[in-house]
N, C-alpha and C. Protein backbone atom coordinates (compact mmCIF):
# COMPACT_ATOMS: atom_id res chain seq x y z
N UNK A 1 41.73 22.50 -32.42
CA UNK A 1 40.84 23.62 -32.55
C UNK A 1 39.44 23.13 -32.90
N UNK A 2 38.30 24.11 -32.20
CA UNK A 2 36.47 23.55 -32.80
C UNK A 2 36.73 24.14 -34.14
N UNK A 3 35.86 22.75 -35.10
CA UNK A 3 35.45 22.89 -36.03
C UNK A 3 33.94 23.06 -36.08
N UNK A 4 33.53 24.61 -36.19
CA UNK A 4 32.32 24.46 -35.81
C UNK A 4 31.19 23.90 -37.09
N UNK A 5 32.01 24.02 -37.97
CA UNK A 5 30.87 23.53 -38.67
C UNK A 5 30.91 22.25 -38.72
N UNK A 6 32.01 21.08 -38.61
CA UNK A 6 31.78 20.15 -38.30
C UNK A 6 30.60 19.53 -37.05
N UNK A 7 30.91 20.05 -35.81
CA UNK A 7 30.50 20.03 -34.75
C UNK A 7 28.58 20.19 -35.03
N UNK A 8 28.09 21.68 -36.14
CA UNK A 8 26.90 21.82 -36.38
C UNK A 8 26.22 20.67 -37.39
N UNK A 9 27.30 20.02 -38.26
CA UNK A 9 26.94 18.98 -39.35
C UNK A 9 26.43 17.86 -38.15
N UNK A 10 27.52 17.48 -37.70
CA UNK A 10 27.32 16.00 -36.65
C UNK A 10 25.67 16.14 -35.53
N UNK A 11 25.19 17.74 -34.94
CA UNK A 11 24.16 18.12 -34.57
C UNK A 11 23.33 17.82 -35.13
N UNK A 12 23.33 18.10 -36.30
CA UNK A 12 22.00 18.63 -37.27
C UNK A 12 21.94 16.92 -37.82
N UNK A 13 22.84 16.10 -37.92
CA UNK A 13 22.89 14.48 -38.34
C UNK A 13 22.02 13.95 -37.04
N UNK A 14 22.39 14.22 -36.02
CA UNK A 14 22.19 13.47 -34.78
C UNK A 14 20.14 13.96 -34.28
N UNK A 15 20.03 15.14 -34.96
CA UNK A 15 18.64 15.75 -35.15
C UNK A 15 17.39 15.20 -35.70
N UNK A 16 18.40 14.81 -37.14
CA UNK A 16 17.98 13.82 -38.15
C UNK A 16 17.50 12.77 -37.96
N UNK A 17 18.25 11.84 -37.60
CA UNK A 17 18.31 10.63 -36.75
C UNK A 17 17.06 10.31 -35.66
N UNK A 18 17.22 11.65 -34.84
CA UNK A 18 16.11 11.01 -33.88
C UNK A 18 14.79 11.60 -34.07
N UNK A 19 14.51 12.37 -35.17
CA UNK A 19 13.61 12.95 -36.29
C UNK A 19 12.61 11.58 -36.17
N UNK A 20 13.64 10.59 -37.24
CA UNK A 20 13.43 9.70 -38.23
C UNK A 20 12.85 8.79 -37.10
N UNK A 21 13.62 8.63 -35.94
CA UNK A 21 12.53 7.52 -34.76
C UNK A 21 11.35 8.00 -33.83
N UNK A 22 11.35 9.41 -33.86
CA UNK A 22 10.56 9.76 -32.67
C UNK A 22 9.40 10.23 -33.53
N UNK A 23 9.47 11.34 -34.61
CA UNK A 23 8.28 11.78 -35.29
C UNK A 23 7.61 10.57 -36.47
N UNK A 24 6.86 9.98 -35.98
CA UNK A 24 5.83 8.77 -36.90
C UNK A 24 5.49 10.06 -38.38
N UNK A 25 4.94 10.85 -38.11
CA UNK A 25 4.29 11.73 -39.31
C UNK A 25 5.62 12.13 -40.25
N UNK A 26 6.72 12.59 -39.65
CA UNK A 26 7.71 12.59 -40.39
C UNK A 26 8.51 11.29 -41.51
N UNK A 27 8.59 10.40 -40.59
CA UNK A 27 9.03 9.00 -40.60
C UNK A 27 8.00 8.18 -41.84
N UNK A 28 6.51 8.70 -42.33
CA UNK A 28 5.76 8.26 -43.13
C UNK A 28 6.00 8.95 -44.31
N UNK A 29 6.66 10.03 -43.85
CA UNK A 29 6.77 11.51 -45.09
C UNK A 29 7.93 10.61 -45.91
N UNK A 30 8.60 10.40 -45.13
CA UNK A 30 10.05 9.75 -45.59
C UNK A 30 10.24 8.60 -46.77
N UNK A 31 9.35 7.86 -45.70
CA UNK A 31 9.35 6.89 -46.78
C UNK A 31 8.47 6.71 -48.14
N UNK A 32 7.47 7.67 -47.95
CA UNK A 32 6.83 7.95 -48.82
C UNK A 32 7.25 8.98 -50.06
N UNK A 33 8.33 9.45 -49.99
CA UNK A 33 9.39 10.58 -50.31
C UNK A 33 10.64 9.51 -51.39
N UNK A 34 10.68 8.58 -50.10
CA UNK A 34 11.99 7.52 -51.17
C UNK A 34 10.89 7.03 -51.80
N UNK A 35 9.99 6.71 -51.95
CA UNK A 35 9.54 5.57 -53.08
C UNK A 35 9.02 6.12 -54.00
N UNK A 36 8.72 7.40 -54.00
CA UNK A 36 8.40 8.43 -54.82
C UNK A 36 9.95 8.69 -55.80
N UNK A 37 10.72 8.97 -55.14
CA UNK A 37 11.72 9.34 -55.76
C UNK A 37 12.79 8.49 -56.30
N UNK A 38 12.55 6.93 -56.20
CA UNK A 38 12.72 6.16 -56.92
C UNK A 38 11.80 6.34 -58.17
N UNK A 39 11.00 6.33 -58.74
CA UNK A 39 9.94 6.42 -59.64
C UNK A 39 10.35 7.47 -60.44
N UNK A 40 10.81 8.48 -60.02
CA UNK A 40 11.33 9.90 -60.62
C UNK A 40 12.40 9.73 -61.12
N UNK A 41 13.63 9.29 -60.15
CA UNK A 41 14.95 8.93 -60.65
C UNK A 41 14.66 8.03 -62.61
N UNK A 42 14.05 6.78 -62.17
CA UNK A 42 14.33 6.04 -63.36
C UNK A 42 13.45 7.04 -64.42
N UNK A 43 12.41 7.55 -64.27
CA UNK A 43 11.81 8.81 -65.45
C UNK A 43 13.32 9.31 -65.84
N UNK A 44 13.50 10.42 -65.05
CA UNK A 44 14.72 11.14 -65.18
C UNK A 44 15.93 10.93 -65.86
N UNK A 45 16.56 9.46 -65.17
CA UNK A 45 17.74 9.08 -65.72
C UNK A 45 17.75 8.71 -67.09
N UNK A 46 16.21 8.24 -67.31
CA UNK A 46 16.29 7.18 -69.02
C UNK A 46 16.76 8.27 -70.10
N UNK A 47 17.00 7.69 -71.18
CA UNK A 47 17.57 8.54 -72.25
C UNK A 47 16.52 8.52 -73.00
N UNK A 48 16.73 9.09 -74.33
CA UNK A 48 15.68 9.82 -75.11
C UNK A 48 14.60 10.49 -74.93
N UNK A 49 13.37 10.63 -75.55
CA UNK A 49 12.05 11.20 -75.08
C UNK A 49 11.42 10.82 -74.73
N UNK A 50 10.68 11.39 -73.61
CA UNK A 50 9.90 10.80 -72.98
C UNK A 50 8.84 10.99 -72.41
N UNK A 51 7.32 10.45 -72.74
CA UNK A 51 5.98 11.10 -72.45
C UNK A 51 5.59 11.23 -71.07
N UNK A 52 5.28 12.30 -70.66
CA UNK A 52 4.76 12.38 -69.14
C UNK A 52 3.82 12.23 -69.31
N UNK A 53 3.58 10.90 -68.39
CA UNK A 53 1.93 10.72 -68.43
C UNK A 53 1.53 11.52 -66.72
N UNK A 54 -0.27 11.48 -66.82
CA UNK A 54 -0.54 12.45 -65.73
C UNK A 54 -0.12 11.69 -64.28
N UNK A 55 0.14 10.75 -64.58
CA UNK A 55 0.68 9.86 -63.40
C UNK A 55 2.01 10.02 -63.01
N UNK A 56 2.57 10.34 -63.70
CA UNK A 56 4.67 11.12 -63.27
C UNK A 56 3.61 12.07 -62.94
N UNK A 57 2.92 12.79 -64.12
CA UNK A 57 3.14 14.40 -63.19
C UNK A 57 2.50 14.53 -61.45
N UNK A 58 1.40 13.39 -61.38
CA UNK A 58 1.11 13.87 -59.71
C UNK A 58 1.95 12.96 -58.93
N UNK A 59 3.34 12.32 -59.29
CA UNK A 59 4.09 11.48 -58.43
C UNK A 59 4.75 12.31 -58.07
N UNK A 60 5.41 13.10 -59.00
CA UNK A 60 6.48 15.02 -58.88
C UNK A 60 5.69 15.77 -57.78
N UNK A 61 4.48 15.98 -58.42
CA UNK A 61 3.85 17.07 -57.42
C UNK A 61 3.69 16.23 -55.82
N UNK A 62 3.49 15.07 -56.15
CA UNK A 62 3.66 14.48 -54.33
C UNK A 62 4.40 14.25 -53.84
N UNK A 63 5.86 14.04 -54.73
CA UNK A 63 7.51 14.06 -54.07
C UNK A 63 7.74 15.66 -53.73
N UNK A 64 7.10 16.61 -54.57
CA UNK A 64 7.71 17.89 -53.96
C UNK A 64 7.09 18.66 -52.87
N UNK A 65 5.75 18.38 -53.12
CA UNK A 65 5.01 18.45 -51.51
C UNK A 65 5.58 17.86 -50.29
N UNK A 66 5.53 16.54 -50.75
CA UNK A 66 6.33 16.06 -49.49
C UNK A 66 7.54 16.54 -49.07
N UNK A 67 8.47 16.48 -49.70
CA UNK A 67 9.63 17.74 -49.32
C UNK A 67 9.97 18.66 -48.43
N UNK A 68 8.89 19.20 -48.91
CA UNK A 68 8.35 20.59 -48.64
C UNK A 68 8.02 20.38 -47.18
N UNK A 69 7.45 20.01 -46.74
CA UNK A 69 6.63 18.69 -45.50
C UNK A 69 7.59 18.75 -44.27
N UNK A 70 8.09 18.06 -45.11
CA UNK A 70 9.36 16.93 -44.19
C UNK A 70 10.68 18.58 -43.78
N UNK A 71 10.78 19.27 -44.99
CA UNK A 71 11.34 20.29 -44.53
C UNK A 71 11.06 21.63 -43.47
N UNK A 72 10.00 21.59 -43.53
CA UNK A 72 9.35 22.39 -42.65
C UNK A 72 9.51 21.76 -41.00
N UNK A 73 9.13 20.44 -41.44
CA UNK A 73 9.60 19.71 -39.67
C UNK A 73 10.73 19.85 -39.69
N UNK A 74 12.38 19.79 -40.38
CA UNK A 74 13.07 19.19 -40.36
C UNK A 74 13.50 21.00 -39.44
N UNK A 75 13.07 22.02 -39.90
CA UNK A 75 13.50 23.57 -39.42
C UNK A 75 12.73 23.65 -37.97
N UNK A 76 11.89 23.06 -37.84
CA UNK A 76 11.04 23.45 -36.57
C UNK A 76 12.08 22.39 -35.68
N UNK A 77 12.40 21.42 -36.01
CA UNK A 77 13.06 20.58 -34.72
C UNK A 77 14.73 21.24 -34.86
N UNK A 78 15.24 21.65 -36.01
CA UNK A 78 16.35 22.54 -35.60
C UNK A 78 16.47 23.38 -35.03
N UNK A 79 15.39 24.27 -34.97
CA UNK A 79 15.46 25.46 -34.31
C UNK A 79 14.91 25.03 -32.65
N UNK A 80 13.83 23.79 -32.45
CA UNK A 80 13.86 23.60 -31.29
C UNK A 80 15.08 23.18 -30.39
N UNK A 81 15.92 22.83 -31.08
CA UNK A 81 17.26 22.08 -30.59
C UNK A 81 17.86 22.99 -30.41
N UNK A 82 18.08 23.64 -30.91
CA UNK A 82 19.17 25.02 -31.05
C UNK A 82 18.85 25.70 -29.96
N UNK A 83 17.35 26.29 -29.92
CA UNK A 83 17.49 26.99 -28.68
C UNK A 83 17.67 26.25 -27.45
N UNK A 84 17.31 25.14 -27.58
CA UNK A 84 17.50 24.52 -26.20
C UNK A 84 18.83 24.18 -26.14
N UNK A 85 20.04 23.94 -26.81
CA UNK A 85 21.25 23.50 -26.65
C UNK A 85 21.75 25.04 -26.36
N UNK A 86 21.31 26.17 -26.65
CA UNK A 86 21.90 27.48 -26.51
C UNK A 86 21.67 27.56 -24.70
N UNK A 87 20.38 27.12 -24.78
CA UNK A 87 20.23 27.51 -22.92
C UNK A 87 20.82 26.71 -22.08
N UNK A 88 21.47 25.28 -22.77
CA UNK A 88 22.05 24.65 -22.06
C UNK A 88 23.65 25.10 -21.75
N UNK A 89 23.89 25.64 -23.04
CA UNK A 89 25.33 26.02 -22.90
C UNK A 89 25.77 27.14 -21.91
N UNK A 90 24.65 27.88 -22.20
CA UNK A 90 24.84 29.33 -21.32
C UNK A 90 24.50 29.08 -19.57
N UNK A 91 23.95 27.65 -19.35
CA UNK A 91 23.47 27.48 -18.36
C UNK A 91 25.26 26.85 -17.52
N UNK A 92 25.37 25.71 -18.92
CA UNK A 92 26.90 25.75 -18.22
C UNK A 92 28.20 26.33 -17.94
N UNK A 93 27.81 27.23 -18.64
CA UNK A 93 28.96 28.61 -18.50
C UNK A 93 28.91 29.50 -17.10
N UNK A 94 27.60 29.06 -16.61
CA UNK A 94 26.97 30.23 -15.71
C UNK A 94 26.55 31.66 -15.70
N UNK A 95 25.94 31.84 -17.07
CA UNK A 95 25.21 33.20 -17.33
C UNK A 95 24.59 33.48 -16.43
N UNK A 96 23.63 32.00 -16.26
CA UNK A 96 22.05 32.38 -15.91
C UNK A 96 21.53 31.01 -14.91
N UNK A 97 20.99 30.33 -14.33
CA UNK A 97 20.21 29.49 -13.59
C UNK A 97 19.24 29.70 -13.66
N UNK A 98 18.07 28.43 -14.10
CA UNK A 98 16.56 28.37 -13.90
C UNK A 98 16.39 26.86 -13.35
């Protein structure tokens, strides 16, 4: 039996993927995103108290911008995929021909 949500996970992976090689602006977001969020992690994880200097705080505000960023592409190339895998499907079913 389709597992469709499997089937949409493995899509949306395979989306990802060629995200990460084809879009350069994305692909800068990225890595600029992990090295940010290395920096955050060890803030985060340490124990006791701990002073935020103004330098965590604009590393946060540029890991969550970026985010933000990278997510906005990450919906525009899903939804470009989607519709185009929808017209493909319906094309092979024989709804429609263009």
């Amino acid at each position: 039996m389709l597992d469709l949500k499997e089937l949409l996970s493995e899509r949306m992976q395979k989306i990802y993927s060629e995200l990460i090689q084809t879009n350069g602006e994305y692909a800068v977001k990225l890595q600029k995103s992990t090295d940010l969020l290395d920096v955050i992690e060890k803030f985060v994880m340490a124990e006791g108290d701990q002073i935020i200097t103004e330098h965590d705080k604009q590393s946060f505000r540029e890991f969550m911008d970026l985010e933000l960023e990278m997510q906005g592409i990450e919906e525009e190339q899903y939804y470009i995929c989607g519709y185009s895998d929808c017209v493909s499907l319906l094309r092979a079913i024989g709804v429609f021909s263009c």
